[in-house]
Protein backbone atom coordinates (compact mmCIF):
# COMPACT_ATOMS: atom_id res chain seq x y z
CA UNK A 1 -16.44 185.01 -79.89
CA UNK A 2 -12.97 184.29 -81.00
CA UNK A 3 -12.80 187.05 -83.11
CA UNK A 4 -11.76 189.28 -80.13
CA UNK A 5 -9.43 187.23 -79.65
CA UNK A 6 -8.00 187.50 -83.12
CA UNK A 7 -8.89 190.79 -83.98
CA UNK A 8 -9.43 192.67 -80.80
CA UNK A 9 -7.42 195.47 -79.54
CA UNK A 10 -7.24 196.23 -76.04
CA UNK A 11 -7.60 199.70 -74.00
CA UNK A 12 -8.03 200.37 -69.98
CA UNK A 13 -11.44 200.67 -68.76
CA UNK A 14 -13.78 200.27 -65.64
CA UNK A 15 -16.30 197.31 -65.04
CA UNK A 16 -19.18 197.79 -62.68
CA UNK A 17 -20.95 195.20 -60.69
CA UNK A 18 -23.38 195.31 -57.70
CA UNK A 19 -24.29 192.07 -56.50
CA UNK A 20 -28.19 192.33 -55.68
CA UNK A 21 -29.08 191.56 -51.62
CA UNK A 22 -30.97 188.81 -53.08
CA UNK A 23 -28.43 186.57 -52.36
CA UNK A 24 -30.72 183.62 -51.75
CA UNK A 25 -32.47 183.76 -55.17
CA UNK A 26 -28.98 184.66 -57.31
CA UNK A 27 -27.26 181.33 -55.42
CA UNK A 28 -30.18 179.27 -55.86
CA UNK A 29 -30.94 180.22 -59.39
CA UNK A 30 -27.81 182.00 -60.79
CA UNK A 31 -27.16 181.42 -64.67
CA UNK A 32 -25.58 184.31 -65.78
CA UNK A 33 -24.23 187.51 -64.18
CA UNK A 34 -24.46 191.13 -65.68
CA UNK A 35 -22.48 193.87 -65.26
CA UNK A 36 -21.27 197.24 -66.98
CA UNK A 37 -18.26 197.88 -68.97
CA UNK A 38 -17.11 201.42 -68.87
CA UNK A 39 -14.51 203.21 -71.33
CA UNK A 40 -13.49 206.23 -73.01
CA UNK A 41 -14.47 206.14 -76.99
CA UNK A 42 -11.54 208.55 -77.58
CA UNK A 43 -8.71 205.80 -76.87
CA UNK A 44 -10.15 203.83 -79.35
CA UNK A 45 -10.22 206.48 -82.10
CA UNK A 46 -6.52 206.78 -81.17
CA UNK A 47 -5.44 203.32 -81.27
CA UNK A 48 -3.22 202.72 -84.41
CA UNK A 49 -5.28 200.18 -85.58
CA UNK A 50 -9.03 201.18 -85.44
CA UNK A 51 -10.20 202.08 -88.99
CA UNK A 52 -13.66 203.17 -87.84
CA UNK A 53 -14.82 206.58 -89.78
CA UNK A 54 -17.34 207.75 -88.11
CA UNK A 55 -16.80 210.16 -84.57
CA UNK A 56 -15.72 208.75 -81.54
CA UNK A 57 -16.35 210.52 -78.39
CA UNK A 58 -17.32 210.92 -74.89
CA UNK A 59 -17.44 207.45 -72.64
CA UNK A 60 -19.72 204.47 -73.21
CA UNK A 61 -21.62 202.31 -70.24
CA UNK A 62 -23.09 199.00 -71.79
CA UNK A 63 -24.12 195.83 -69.92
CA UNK A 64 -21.93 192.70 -70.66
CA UNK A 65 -22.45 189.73 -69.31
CA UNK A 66 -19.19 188.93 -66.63
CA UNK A 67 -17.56 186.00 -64.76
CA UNK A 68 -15.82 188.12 -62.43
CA UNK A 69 -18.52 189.30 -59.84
CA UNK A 70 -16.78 192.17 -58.33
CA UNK A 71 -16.26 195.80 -59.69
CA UNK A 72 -12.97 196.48 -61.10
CA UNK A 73 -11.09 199.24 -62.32
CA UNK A 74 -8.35 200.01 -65.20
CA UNK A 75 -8.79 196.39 -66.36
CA UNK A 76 -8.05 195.41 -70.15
CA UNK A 77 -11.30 195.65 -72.35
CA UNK A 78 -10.95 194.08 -75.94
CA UNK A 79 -12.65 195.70 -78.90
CA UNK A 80 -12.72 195.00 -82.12
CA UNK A 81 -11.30 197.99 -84.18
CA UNK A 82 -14.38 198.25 -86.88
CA UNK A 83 -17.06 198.49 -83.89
CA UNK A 84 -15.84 200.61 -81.03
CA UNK A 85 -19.34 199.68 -79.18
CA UNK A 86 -17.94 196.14 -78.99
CA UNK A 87 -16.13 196.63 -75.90
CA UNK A 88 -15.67 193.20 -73.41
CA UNK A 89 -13.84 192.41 -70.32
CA UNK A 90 -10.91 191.04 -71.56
CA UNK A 91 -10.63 188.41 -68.54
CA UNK A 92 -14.33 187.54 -68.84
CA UNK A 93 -14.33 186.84 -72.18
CA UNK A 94 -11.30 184.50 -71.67
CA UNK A 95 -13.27 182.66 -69.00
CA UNK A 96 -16.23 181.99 -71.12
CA UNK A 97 -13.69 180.41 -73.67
CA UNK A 98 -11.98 178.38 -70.90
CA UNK A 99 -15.61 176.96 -70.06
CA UNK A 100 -16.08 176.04 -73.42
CA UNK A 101 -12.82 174.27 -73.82
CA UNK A 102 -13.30 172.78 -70.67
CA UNK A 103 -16.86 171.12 -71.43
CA UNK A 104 -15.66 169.99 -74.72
CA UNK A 105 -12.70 168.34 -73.28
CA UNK A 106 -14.45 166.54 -70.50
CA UNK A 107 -17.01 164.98 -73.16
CA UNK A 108 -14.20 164.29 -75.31
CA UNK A 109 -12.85 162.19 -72.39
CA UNK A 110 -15.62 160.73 -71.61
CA UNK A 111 -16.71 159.55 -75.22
CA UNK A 112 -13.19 158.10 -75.63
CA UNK A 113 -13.12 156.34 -72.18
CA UNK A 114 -16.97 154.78 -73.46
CA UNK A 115 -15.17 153.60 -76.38
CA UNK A 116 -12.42 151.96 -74.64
């Protein structure tokens, strides 16, 4: 959502993929990729402007869903300060944004070109 955008902060962290050897099956029928983002709890806490209260430690591993399909490492992950579980790829989620723009323009263009 935009609100990383707006409200996100952003701290280093790993993602993880592992493309599957079905590579048949994931060309054929691919709709949406998964991988894991990987970061340290602790740089969140300490980031000036994350007002969460309760404890923040150790790292967290959660499956996000990525554009990217190759594993990647001190990369900029956006969180939003009052959920430090939030954690994104910061260059994923701008690709899923850039799809959206992009399908909106091209029906935009084509509604107007129907109309002309």
């Amino acid at each position: 959502s935009k609100r990383y955008e707006k409200e996100g902060i952003v701290i280093l962290g790993d993602v993880q993929y592992e493309d599957e050897d079905r590579w048949l099956v994931n060309c054929l029928f691919r709709k949406h990729d998964y991988g894991y983002v990987i970061y340290d709890l602790e740089k969140v806490a300490s980031h000036p402007a994350c007002d969460y209260k309760g404890p923040l430690e150790g790292k967290i591993r959660k499956k996000v869903r990525v554009y990217h399909r190759f594993p990647r490492e001190q990369v900029s992950i956006l969180v939003i300060p009052q959920y430090p579980y939030s954690g994104q790829p910061k260059t994923d989620l701008e690709a899923d944004w850039a799809s959206f723009s992009e399908t909106y323009l091209v029906s935009e263009g084509y509604n107007e070109a129907a109309d002309n």
